[in-house]
N, C-alpha and C. Protein backbone atom coordinates (compact mmCIF):
# COMPACT_ATOMS: atom_id res chain seq x y z
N UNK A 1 88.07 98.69 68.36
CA UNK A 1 88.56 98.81 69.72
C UNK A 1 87.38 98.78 70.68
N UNK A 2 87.51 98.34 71.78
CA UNK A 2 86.81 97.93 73.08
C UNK A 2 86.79 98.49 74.06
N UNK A 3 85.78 98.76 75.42
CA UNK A 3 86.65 99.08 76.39
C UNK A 3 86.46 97.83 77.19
N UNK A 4 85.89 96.74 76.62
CA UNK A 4 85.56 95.46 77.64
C UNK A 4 84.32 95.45 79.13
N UNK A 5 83.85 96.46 79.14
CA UNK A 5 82.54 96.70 79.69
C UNK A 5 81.56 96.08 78.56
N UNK A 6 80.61 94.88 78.95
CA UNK A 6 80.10 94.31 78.30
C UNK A 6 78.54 94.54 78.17
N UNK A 7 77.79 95.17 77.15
CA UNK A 7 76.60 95.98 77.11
C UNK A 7 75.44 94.61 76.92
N UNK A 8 75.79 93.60 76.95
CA UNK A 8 74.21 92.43 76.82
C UNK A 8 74.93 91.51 77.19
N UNK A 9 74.18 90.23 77.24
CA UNK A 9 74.09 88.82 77.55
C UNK A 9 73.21 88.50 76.35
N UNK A 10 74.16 88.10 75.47
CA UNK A 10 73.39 87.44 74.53
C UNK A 10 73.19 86.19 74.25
N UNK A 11 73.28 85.51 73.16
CA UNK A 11 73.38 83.89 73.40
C UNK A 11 73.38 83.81 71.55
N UNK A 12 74.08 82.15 71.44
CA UNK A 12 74.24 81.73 70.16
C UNK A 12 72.80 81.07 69.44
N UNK A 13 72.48 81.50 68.73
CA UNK A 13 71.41 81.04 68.08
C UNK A 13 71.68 79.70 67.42
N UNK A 14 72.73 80.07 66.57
CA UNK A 14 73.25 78.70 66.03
C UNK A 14 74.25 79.13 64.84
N UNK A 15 74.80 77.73 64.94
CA UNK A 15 75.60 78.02 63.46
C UNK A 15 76.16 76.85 62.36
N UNK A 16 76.48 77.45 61.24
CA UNK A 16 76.71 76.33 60.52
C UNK A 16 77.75 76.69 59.20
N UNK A 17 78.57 75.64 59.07
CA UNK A 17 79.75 75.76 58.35
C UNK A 17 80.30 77.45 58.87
N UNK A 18 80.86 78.36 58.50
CA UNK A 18 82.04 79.15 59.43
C UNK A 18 81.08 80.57 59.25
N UNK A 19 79.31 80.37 59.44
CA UNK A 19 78.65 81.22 59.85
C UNK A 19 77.55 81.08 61.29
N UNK A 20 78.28 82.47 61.95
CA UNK A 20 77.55 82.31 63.51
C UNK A 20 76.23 83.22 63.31
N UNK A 21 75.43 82.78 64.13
CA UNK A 21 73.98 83.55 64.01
C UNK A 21 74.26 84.07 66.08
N UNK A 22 73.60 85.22 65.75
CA UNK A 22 73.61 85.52 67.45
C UNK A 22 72.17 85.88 67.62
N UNK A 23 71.89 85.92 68.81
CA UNK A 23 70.47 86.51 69.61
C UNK A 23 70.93 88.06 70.08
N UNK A 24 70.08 88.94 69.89
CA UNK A 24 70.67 90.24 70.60
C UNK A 24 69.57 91.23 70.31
N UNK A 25 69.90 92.28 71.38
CA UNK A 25 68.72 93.45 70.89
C UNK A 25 69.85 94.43 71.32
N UNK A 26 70.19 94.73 72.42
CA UNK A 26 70.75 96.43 72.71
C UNK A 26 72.01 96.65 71.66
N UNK A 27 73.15 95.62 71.39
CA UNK A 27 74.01 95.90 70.19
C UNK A 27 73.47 96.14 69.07
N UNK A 28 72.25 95.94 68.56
CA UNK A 28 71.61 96.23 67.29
C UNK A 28 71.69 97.75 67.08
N UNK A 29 71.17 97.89 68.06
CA UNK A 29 70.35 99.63 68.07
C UNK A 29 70.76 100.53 67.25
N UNK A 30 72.12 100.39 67.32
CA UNK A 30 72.75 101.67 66.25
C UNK A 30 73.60 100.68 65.38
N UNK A 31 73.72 99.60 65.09
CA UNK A 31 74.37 98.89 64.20
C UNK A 31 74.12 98.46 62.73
N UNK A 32 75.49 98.39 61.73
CA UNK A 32 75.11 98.01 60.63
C UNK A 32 75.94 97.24 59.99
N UNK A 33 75.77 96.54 59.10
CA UNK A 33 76.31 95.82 58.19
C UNK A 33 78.28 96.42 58.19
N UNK A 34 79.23 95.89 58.69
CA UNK A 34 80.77 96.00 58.30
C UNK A 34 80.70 96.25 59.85
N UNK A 35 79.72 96.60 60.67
CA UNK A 35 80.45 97.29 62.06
C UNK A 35 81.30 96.02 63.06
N UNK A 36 81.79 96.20 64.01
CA UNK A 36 82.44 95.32 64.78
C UNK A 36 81.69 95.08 66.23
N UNK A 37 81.79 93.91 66.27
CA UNK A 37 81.21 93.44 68.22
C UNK A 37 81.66 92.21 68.12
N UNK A 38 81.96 93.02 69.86
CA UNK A 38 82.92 91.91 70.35
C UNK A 38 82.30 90.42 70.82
N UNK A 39 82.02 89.46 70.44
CA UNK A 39 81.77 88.16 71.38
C UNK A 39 82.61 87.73 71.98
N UNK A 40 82.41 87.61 73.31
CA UNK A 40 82.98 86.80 74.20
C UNK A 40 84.74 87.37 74.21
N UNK A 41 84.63 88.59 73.73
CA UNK A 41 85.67 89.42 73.10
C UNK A 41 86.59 88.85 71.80
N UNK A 42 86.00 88.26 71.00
CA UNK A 42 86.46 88.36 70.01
C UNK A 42 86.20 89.33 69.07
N UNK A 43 86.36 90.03 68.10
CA UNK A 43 86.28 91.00 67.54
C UNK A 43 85.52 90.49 66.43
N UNK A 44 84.32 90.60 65.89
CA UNK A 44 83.67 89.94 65.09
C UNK A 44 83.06 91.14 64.06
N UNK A 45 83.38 90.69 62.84
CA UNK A 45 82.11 92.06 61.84
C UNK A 45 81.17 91.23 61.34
N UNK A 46 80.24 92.30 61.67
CA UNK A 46 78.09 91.92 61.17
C UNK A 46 78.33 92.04 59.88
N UNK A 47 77.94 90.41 59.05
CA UNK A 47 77.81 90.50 57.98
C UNK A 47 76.34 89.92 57.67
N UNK A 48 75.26 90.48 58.10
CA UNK A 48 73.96 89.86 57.96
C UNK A 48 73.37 90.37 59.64
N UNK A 49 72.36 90.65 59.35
CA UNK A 49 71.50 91.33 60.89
C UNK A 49 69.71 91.26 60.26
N UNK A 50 69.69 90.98 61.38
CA UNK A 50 67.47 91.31 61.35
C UNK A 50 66.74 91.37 62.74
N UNK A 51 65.90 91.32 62.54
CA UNK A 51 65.27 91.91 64.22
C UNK A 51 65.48 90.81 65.08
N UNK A 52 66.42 91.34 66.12
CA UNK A 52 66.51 90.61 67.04
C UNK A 52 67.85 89.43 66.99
N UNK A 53 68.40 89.21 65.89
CA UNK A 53 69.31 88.80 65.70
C UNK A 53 70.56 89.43 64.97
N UNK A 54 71.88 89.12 65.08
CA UNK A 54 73.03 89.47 63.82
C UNK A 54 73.82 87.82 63.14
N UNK A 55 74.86 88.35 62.23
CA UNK A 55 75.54 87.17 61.81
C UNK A 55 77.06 87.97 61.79
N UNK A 56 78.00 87.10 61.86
CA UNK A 56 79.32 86.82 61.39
C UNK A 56 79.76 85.85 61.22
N UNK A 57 80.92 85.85 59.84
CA UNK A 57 81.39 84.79 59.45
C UNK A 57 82.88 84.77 60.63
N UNK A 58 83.06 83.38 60.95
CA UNK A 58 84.04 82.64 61.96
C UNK A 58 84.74 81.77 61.40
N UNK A 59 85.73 82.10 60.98
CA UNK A 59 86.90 81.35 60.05
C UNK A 59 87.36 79.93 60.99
N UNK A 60 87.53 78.71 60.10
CA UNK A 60 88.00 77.77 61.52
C UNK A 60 89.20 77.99 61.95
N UNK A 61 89.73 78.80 61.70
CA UNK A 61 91.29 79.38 62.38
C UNK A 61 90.68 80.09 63.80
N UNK A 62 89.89 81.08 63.71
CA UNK A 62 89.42 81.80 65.00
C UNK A 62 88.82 80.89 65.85
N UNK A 63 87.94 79.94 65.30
CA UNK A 63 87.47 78.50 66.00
C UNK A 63 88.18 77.77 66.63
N UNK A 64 89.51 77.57 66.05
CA UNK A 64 90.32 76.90 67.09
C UNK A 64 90.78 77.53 67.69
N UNK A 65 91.46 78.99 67.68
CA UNK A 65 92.59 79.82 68.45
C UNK A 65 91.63 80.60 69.48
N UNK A 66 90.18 80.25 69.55
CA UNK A 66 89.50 81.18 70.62
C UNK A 66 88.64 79.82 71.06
N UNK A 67 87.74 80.37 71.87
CA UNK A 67 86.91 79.52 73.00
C UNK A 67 85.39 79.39 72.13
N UNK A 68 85.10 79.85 70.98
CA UNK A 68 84.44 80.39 70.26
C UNK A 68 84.07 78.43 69.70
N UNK A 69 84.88 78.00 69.47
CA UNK A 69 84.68 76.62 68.61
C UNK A 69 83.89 75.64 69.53
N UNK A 70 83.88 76.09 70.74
CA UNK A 70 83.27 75.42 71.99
C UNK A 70 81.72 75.83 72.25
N UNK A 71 81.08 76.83 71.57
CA UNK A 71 79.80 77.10 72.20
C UNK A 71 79.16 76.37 71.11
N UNK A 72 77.73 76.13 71.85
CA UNK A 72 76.84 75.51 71.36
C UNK A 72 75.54 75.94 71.43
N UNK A 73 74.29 76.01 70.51
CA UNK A 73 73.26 76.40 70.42
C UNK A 73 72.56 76.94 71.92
N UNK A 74 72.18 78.12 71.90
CA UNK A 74 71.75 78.82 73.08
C UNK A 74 72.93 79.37 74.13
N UNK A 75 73.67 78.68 73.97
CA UNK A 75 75.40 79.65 75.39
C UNK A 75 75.05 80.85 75.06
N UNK A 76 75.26 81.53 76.30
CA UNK A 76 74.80 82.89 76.45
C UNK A 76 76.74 83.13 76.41
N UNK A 77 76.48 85.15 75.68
CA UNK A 77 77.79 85.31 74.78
C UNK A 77 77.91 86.94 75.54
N UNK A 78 78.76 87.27 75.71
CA UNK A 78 79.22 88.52 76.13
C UNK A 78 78.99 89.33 75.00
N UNK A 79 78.51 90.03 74.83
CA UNK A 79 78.47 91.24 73.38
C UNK A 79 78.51 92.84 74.20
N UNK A 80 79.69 93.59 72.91
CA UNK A 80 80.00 94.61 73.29
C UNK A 80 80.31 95.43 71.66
N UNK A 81 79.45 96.45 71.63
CA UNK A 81 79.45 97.14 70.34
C UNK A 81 81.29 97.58 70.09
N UNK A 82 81.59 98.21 69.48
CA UNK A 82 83.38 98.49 69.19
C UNK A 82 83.17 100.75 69.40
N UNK A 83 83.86 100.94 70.64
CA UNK A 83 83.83 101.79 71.50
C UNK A 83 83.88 103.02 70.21
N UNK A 84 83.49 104.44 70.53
CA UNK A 84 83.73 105.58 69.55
C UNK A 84 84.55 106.72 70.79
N UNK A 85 84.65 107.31 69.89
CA UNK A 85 86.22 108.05 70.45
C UNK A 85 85.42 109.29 71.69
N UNK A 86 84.22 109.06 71.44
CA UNK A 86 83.12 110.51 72.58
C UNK A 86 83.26 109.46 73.71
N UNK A 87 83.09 108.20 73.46
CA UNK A 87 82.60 107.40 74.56
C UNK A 87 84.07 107.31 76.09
N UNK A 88 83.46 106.96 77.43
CA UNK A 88 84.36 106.86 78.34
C UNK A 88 84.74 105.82 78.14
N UNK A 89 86.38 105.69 78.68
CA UNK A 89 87.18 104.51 78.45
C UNK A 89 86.97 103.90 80.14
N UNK A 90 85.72 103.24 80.33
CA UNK A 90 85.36 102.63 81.31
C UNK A 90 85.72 101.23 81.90
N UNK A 91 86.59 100.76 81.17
CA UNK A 91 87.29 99.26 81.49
C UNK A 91 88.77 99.72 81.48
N UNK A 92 89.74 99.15 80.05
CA UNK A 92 90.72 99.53 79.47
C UNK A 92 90.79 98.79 77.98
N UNK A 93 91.80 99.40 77.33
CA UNK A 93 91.63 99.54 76.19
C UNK A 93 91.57 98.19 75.68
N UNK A 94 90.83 97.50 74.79
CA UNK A 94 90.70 95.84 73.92
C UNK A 94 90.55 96.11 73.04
N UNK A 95 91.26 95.26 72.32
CA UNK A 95 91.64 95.50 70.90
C UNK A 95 90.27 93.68 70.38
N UNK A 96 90.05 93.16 70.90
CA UNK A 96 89.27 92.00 70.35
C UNK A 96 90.38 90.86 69.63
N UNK A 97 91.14 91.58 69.93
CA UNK A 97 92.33 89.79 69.50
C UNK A 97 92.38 89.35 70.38
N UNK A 98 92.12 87.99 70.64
CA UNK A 98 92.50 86.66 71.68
C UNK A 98 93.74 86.56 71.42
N UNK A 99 94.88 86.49 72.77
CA UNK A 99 95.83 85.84 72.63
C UNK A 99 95.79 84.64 72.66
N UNK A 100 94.65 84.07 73.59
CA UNK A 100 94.90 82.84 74.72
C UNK A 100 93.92 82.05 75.02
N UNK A 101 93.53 80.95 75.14
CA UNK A 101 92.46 80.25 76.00
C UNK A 101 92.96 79.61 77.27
N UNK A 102 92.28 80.14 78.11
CA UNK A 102 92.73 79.82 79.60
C UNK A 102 91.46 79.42 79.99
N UNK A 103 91.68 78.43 81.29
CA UNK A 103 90.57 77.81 81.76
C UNK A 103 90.32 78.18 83.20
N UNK A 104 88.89 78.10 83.72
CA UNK A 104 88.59 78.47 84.99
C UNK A 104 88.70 76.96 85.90
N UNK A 105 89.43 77.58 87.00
CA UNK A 105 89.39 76.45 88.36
C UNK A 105 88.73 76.72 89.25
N UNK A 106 88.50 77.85 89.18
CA UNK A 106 87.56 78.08 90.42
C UNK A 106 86.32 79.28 89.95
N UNK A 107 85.14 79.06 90.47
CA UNK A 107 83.91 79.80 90.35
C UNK A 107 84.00 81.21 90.88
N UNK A 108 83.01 82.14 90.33
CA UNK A 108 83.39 84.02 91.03
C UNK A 108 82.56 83.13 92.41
N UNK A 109 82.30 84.43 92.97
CA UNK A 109 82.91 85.37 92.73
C UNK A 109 84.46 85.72 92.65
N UNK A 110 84.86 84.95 93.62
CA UNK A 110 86.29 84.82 93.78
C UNK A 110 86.83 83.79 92.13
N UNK A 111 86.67 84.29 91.28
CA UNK A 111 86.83 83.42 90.19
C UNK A 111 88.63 82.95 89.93
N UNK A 112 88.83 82.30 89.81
CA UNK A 112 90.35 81.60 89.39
C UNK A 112 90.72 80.94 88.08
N UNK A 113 91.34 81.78 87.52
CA UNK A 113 91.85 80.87 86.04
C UNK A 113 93.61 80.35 85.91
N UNK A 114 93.01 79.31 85.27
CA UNK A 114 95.09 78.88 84.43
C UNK A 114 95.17 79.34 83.68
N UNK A 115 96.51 79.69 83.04
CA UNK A 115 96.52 80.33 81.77
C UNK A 115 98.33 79.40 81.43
N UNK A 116 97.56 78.44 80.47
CA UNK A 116 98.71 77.54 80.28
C UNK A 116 100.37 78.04 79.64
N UNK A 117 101.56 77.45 79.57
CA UNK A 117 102.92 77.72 78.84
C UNK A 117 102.91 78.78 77.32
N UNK A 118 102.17 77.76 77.01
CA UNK A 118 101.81 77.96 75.10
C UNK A 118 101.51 79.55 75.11
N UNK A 119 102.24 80.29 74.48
CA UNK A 119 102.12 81.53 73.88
C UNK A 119 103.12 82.42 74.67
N UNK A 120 103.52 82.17 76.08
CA UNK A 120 104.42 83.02 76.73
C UNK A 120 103.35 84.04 77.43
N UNK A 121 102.06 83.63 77.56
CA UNK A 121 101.74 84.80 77.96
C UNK A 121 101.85 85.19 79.51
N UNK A 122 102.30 84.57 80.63
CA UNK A 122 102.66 84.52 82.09
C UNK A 122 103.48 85.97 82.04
N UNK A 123 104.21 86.54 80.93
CA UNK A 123 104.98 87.64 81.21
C UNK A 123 103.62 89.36 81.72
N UNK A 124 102.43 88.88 80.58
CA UNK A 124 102.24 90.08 80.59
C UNK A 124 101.18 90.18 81.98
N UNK A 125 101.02 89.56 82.55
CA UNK A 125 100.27 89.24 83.81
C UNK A 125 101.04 89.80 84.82
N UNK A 126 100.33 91.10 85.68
CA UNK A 126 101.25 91.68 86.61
C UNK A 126 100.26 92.16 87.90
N UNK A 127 100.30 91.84 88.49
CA UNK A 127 99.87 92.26 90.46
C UNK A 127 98.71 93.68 89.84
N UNK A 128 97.25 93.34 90.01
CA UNK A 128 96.69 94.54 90.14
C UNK A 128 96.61 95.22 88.46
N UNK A 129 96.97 94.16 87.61
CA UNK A 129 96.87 94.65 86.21
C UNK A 129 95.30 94.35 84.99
N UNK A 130 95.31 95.07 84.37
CA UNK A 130 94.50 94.79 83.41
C UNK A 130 94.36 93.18 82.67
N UNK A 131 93.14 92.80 82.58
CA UNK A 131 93.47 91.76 81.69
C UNK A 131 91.99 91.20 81.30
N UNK A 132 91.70 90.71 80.29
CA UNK A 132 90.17 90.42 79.59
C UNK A 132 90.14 88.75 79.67
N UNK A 133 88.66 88.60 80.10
CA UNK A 133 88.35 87.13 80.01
C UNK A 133 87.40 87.28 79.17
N UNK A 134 87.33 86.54 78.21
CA UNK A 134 85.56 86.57 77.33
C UNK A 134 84.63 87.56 77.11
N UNK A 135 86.15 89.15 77.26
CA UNK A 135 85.65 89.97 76.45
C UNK A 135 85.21 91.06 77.57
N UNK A 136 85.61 90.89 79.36
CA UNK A 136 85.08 91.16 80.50
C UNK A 136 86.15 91.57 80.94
N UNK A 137 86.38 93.10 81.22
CA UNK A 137 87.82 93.90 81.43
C UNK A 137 87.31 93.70 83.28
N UNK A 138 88.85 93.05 83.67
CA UNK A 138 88.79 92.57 84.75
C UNK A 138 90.18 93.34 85.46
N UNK A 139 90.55 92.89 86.59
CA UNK A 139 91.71 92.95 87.56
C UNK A 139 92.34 91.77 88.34
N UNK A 140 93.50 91.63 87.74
CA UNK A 140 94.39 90.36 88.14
C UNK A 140 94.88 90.20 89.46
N UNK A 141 94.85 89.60 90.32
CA UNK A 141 95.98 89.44 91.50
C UNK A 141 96.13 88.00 91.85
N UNK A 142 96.73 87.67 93.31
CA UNK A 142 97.08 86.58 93.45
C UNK A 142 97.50 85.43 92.64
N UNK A 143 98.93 85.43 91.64
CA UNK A 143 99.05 85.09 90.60
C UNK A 143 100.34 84.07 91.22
N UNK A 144 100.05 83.01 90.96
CA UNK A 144 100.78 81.81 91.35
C UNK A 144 101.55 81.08 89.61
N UNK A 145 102.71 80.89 90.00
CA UNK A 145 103.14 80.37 89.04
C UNK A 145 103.69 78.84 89.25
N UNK A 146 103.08 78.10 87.79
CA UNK A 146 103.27 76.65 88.28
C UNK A 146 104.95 76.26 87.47
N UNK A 147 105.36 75.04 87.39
CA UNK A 147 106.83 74.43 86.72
C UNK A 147 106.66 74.67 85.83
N UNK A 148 105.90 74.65 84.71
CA UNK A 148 105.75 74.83 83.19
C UNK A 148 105.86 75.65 82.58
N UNK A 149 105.79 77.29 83.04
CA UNK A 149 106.01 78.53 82.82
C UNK A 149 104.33 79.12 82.56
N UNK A 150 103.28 78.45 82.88
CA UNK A 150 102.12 79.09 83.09
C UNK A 150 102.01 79.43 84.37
N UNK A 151 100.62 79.60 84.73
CA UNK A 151 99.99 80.28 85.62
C UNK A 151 98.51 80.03 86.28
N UNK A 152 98.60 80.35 87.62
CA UNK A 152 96.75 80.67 87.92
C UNK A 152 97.14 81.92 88.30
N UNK A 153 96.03 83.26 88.19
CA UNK A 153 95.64 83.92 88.68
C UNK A 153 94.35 84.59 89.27
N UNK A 154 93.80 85.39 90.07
CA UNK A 154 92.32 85.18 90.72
C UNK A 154 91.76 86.77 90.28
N UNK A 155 90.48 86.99 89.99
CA UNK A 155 89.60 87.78 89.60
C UNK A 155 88.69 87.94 90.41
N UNK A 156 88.47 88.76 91.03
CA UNK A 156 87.03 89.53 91.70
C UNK A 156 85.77 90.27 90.98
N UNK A 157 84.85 89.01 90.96
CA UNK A 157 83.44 89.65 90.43
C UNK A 157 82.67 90.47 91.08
N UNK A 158 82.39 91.39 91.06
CA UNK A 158 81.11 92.47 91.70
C UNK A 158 79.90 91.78 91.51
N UNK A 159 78.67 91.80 92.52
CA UNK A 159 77.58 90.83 91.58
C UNK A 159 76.74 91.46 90.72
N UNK A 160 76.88 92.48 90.09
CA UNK A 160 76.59 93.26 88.77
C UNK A 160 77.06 93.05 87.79
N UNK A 161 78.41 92.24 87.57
CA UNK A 161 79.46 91.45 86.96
C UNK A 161 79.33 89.84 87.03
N UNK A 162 78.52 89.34 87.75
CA UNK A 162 77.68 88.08 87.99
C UNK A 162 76.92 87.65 87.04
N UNK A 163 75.93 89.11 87.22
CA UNK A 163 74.54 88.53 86.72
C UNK A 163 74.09 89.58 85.23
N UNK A 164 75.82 89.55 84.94
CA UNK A 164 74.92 90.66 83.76
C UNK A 164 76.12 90.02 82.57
N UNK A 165 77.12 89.29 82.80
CA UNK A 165 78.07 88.81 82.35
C UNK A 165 78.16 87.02 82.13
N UNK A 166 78.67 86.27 81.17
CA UNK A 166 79.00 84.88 81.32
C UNK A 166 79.95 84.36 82.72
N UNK A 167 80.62 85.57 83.07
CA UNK A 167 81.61 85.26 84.38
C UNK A 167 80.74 84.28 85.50
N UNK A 168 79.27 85.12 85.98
CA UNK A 168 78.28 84.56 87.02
C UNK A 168 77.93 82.70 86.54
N UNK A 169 78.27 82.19 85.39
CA UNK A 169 77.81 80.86 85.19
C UNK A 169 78.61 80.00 84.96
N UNK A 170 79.98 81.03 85.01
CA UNK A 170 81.62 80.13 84.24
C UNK A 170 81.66 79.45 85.27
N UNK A 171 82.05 77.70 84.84
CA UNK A 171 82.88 76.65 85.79
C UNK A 171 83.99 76.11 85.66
N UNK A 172 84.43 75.58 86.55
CA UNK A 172 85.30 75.08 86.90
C UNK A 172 85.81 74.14 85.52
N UNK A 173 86.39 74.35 84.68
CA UNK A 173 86.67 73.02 83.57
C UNK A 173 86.78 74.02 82.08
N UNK A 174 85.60 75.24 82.35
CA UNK A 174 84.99 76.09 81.18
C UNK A 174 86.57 76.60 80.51
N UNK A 175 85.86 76.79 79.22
CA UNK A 175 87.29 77.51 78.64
C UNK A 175 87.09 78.80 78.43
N UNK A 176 87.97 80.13 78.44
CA UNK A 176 87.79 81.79 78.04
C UNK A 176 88.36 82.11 77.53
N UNK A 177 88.00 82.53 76.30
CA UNK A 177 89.04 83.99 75.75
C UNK A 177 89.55 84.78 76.76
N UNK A 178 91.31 84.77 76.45
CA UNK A 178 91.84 85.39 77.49
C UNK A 178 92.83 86.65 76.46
N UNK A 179 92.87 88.02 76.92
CA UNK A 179 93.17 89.00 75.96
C UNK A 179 94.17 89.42 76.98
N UNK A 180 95.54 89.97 76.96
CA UNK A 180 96.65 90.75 77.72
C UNK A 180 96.66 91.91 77.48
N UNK A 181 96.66 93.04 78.19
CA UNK A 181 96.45 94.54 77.91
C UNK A 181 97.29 94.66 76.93
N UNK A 182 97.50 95.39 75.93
CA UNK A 182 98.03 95.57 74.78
C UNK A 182 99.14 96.72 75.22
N UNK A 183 99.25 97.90 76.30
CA UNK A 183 100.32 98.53 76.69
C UNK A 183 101.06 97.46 76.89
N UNK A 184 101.24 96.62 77.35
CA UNK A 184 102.31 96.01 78.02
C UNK A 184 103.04 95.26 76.45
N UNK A 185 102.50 94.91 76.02
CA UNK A 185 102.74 94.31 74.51
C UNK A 185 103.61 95.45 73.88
N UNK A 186 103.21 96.72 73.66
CA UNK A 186 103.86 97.74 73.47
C UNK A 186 104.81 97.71 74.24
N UNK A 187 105.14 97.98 75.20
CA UNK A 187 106.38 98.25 76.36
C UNK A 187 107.30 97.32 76.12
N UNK A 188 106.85 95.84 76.19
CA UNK A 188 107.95 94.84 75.81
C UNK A 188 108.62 95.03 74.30
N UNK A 189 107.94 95.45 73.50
CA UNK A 189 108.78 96.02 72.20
C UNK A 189 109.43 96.78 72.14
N UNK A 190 108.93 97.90 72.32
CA UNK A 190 110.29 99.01 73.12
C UNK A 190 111.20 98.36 73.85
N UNK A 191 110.95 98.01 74.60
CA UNK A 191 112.27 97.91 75.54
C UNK A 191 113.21 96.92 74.54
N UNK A 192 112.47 95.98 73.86
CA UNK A 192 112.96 94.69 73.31
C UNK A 192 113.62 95.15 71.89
N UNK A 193 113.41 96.25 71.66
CA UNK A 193 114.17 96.64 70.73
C UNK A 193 115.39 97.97 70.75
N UNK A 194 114.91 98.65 71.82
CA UNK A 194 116.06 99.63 71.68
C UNK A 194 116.71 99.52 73.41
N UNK A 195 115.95 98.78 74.53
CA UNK A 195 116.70 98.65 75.71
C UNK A 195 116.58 99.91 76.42
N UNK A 196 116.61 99.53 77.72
CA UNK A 196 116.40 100.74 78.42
C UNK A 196 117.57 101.64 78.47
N UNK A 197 116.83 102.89 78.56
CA UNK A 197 117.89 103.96 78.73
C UNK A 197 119.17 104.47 77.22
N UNK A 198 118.70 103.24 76.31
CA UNK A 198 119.63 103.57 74.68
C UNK A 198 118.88 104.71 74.42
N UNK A 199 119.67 105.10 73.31
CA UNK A 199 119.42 106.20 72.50
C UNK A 199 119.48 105.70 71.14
N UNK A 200 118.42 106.10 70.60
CA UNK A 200 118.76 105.90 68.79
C UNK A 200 119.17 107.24 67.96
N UNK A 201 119.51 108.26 68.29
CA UNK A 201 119.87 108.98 68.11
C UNK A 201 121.37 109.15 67.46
């Protein structure tokens, strides 16, 4: 688990057949072999680390279903160690599953993404709500819906969130891991299974 406050700017060293090499120093610090970090918020476990670098293996299933199959030697990578229960819940809660790849139309600060039909995810998108780009616990508004049953909606970068994040270099065309708060995922099950106001009793 995550809170999507993103602790480095790291970058891809390289990779080959369905092993990623990363660049990093502050996620190291207390890390070891089985632990979890997030890239670009995907949820990744260190299976191989040495000074200054880590590894995880990247199945080509996660390669295609994340934004992950798209970087290339040196892209600088959002990294975020996997949160402990002392720590403040300073974003909101990420679980490191990608639902979605959505693309940016417009640059921060005022940043703007689509978030296409495919997956249904337009439901969990709500005025002023939680929602993760590349692993970067953000706040949704101005959410326009197009004929297809997707979406744009717009994100406000702080420039501390600029220049310490992939958000400050994302363009117009770029693709993101896009994550939906996971309450709401919950809520739609509930409701979707017992309806408001039933009793199972």
């Amino acid at each position: 688990m995550f809170t999507g406050i993103v602790e480095e700017l790291g970058s891809l060293a390289g990779s080959g057949s369905e092993r990623y090499r990363f660049n990093a120093a502050v996620v190291l610090a207390d890390s070891a072999i089985d632990d979890s970090i997030a890239v670009n918020g995907c949820c990744l476990t260190v299976v191989a680390m040495g000074d200054g670098w880590w590894e995880a293996d990247v199945t080509a299933e996660t390669a295609s279903r994340t934004a992950l199959g798209s970087l290339a030697a040196g892209d600088p990578v959002n990294l975020e160690r996997a949160m402990r229960y002392a720590d403040r819940l300073g974003g909101h809660i990420v679980q490191g599953h990608v639902d979605g790849v959505a693309t940016i139309t417009r640059p921060g600060p005022d940043l703007r993404v689509a978030v296409g039909s495919d997956g249904g995810l337009r439901r969990y998108l709500v005025e002023k709500g939680s929602i993760t780009l590349d692993g970067v616990s953000l706040t949704c508004f101005d959410i326009d819906d197009d004929d297809t049953g997707g979406c744009e909606f717009s994100v406000a970068l702080i420039p501390h969130t600029m220049a310490m994040t992939t958000m400050g270099t994302a363009q117009p065309g770029d693709p993101v891991n896009l994550e939906v708060d996971v309450l709401a995922r919950y809520v739609e099950r509930l409701l979707g299974q017992n309806g408001p106001g039933t009793n199972d009793d």
